[in-house]
C-alpha atoms as a PDB file:
ATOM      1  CA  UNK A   1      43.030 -56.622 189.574  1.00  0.00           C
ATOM      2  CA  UNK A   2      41.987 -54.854 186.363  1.00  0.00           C
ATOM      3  CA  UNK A   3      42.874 -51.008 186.231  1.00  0.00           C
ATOM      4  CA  UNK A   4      38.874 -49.573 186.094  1.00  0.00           C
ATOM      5  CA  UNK A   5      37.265 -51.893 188.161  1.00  0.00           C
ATOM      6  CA  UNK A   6      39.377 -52.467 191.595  1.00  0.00           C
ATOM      7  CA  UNK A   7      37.934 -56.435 190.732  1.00  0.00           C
ATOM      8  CA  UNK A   8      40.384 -59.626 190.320  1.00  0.00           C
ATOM      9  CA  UNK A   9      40.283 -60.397 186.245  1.00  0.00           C
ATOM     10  CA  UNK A  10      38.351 -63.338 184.654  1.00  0.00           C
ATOM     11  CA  UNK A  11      40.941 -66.011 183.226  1.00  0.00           C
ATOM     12  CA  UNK A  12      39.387 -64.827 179.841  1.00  0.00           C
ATOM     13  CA  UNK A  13      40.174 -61.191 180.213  1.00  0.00           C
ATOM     14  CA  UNK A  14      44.060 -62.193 180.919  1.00  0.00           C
ATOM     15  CA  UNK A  15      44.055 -64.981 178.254  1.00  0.00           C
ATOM     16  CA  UNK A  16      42.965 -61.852 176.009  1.00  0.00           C
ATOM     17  CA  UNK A  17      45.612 -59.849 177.114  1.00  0.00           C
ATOM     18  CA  UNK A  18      48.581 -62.206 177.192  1.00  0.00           C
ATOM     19  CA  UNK A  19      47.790 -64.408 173.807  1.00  0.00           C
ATOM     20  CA  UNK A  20      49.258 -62.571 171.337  1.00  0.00           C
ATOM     21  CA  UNK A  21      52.734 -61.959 173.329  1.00  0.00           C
ATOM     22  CA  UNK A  22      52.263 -65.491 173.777  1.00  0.00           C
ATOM     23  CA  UNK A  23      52.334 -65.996 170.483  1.00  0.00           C
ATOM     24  CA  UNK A  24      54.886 -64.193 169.223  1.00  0.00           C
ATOM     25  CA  UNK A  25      57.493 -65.345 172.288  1.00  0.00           C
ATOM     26  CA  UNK A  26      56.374 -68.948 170.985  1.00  0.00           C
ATOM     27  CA  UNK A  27      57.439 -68.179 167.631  1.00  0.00           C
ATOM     28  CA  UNK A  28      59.940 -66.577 168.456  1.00  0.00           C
ATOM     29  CA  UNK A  29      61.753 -69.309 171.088  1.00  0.00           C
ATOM     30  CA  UNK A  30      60.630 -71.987 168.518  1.00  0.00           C
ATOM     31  CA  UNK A  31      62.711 -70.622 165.472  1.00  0.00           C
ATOM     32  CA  UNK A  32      66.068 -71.344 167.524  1.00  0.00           C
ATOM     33  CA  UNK A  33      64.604 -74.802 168.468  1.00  0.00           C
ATOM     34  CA  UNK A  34      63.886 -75.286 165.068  1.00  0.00           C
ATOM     35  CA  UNK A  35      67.938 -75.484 164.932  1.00  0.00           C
ATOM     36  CA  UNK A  36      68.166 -78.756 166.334  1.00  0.00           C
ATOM     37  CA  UNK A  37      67.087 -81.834 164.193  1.00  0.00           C
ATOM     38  CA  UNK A  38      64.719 -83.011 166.879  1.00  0.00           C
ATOM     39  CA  UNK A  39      60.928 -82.710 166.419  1.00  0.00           C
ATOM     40  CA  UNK A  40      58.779 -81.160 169.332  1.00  0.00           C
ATOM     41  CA  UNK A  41      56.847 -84.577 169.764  1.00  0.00           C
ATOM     42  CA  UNK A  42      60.553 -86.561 169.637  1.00  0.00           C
ATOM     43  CA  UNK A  43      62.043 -84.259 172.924  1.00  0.00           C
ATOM     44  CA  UNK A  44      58.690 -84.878 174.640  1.00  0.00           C
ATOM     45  CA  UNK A  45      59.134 -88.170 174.454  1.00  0.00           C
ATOM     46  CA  UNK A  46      62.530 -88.609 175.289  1.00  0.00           C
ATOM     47  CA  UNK A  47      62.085 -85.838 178.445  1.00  0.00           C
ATOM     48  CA  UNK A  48      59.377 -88.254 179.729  1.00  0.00           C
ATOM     49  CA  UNK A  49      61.604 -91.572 179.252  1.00  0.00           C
ATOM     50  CA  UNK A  50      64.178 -89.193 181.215  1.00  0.00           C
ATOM     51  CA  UNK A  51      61.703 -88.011 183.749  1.00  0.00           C
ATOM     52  CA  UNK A  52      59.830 -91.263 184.294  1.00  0.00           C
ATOM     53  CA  UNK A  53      62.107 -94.469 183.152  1.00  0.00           C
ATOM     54  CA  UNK A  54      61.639 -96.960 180.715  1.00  0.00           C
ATOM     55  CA  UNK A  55      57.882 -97.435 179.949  1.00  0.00           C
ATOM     56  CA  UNK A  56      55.590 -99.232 177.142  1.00  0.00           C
ATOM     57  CA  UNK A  57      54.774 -97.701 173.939  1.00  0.00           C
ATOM     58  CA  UNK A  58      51.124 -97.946 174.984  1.00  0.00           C
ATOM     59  CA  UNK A  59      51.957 -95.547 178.298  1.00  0.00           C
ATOM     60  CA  UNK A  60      53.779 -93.342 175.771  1.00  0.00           C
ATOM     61  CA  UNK A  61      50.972 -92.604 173.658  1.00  0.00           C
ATOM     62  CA  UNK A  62      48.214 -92.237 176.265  1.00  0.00           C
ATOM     63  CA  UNK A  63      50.687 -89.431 177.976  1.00  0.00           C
ATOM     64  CA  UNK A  64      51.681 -87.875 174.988  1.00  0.00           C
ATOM     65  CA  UNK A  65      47.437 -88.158 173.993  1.00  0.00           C
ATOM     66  CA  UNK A  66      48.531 -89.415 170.291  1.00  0.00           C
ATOM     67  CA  UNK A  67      47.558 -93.087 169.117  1.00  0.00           C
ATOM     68  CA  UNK A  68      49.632 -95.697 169.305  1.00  0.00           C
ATOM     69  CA  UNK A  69      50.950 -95.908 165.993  1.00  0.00           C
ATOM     70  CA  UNK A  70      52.105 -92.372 166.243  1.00  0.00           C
ATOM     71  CA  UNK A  71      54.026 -93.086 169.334  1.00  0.00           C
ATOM     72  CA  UNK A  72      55.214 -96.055 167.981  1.00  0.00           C
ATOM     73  CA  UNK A  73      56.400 -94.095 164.735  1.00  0.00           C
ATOM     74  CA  UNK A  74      58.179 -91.715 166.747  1.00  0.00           C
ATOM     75  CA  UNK A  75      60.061 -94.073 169.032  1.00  0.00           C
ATOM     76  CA  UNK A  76      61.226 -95.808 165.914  1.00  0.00           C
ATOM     77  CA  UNK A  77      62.684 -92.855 164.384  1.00  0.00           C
ATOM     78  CA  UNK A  78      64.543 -92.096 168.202  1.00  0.00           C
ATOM     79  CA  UNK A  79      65.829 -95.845 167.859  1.00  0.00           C
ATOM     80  CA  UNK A  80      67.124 -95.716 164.407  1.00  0.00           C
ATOM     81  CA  UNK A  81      69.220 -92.328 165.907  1.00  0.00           C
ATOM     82  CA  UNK A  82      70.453 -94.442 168.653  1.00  0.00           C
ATOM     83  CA  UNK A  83      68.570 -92.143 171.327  1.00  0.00           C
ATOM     84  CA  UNK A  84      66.020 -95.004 172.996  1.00  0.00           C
ATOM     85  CA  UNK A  85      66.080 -98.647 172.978  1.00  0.00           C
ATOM     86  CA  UNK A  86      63.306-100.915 173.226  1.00  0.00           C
ATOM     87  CA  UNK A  87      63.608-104.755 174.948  1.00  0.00           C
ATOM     88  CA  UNK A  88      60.686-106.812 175.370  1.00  0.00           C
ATOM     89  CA  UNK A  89      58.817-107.241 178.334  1.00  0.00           C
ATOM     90  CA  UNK A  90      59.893-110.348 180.349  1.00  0.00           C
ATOM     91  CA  UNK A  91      56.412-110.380 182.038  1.00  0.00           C
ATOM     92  CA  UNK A  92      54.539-110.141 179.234  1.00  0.00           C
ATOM     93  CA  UNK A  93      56.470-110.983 175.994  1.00  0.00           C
ATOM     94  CA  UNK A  94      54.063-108.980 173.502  1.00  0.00           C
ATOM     95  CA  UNK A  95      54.767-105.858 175.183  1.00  0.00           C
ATOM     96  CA  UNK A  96      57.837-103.358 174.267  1.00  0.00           C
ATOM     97  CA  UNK A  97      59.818-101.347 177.237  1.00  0.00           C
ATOM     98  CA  UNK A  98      61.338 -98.155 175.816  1.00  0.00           C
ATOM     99  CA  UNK A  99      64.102 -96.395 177.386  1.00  0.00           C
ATOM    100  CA  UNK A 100      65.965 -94.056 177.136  1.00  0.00           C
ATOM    101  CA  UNK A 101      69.988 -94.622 176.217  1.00  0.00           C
ATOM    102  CA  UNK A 102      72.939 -92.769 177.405  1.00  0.00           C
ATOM    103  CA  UNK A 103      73.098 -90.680 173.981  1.00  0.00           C
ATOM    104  CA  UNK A 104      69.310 -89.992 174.233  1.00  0.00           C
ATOM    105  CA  UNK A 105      69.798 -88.494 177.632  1.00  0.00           C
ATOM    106  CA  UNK A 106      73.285 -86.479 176.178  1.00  0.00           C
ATOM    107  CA  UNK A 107      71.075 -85.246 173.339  1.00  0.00           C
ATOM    108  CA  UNK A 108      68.368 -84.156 175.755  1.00  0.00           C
ATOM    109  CA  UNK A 109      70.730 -82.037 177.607  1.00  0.00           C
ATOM    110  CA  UNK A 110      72.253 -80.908 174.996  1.00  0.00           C
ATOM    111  CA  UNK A 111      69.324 -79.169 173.346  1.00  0.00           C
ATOM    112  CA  UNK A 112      67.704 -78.316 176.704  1.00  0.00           C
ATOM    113  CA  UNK A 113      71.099 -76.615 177.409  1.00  0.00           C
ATOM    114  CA  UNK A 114      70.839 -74.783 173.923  1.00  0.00           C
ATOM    115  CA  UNK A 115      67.098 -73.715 174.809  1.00  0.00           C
ATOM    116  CA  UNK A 116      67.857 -72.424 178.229  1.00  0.00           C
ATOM    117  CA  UNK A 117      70.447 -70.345 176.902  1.00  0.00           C
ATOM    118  CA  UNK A 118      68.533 -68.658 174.501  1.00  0.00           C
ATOM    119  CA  UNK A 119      65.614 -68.288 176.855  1.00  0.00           C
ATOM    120  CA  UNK A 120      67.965 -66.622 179.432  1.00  0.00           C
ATOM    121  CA  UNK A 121      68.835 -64.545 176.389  1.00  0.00           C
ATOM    122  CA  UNK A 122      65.619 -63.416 176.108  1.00  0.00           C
ATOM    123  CA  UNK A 123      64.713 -62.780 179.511  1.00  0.00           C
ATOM    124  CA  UNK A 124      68.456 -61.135 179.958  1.00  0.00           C
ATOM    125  CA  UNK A 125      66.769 -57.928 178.038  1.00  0.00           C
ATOM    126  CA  UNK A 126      64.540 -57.305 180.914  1.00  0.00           C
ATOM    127  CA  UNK A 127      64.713 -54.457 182.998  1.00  0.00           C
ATOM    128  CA  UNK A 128      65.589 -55.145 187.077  1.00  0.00           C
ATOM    129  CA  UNK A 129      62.141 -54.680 188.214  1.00  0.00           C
ATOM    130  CA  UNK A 130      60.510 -56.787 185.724  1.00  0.00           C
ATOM    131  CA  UNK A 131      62.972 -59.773 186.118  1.00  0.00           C
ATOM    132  CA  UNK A 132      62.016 -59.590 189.561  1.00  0.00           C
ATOM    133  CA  UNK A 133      58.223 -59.396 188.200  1.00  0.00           C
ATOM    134  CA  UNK A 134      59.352 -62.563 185.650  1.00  0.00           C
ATOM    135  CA  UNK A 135      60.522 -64.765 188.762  1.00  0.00           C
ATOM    136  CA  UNK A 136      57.753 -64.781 190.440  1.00  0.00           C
ATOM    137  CA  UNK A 137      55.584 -65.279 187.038  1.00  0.00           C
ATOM    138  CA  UNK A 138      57.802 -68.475 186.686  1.00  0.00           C
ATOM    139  CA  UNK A 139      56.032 -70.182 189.871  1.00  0.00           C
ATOM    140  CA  UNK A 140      52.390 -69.341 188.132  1.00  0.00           C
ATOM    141  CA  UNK A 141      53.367 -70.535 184.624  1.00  0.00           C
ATOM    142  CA  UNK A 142      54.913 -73.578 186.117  1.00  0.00           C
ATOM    143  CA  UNK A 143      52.130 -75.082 188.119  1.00  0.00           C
ATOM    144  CA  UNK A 144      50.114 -73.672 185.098  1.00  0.00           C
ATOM    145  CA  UNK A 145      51.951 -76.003 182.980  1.00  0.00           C
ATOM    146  CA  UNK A 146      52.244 -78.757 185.637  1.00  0.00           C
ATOM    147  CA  UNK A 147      48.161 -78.739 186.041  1.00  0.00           C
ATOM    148  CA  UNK A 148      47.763 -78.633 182.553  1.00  0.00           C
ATOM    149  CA  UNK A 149      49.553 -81.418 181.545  1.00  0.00           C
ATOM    150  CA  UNK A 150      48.651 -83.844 184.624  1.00  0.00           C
ATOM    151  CA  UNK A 151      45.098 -83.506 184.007  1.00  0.00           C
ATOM    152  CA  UNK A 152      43.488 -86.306 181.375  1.00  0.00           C
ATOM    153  CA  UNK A 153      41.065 -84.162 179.743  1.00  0.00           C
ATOM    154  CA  UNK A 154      43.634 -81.740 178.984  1.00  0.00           C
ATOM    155  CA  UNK A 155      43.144 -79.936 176.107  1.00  0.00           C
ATOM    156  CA  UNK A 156      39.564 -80.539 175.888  1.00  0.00           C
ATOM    157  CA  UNK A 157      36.749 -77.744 176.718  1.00  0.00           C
ATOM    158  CA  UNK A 158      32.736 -78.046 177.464  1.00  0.00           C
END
């Protein structure tokens, strides 16, 4: 509820009121991720290949919502490291199957270990009350996250 009014805020009023902490947490987070040599759009990838199994470049693109030569630019640059492989599809022989390889999925954790850590750094600076408060804030920002990404127009407004 907002403090005058006694009424439940607008999604604009708390958009307003979170961005810029947003913002700088983002910035903030993202300077130790800029420590490993892996680009935002490269872990994406590879965390979906994890998630979701070997899939076609053409799958990868439409869920990452970048064209396909993009995709396919980025997959080469995981291959050349070693990190995916690609074999061709024995049901259709002009499409490409990317997976993930054992050092793709090491690398993954690796960084996502790295991440967490620093995260729970962050968070560790909270007082009891609000880590309680930060919890539960996890389950909103989580299906936030989870309906943002599952829906096909995201990132698009009327």
């Amino acid at each position: 509820m907002t403090e005058n009014s006694g009424t439940t805020p607008t999604p604009r009023e708390i958009a307003e009121r979170i961005r810029p902490s947003m913002t700088s947490l983002y910035v903030t987070y993202f300077r130790i991720a800029e420590q490993s040599d892996l680009t935002g759009p490269q872990l994406s990838i590879l965390a979906r290949l994890d998630e979701y199994g070997p899939s076609r470049i053409s799958k990868i693109a439409e869920a990452e919502g970048v064209r396909m030569p993009t995709a396919s630019n980025t997959v080469n640059q995981l291959e050349k490291r070693g990190l995916v492989h690609r074999t061709r599809d024995e049901a259709d022989r002009r499409g490409v199957t990317v997976e993930l390889t054992t050092k793709g999925r090491d690398e993954l954790e690796r960084v996502g270990e790295e991440r967490t850590a620093y995260l729970a750094d962050m968070i560790s600076t909270l007082s009891e009350e609000n880590l309680r408060k930060a919890s539960e804030l996890a389950d909103v920002v989580n299906a936030l996250a989870e309906a943002y990404v599952n829906n096909p127009i995201h990132g698009k407004r009327d």
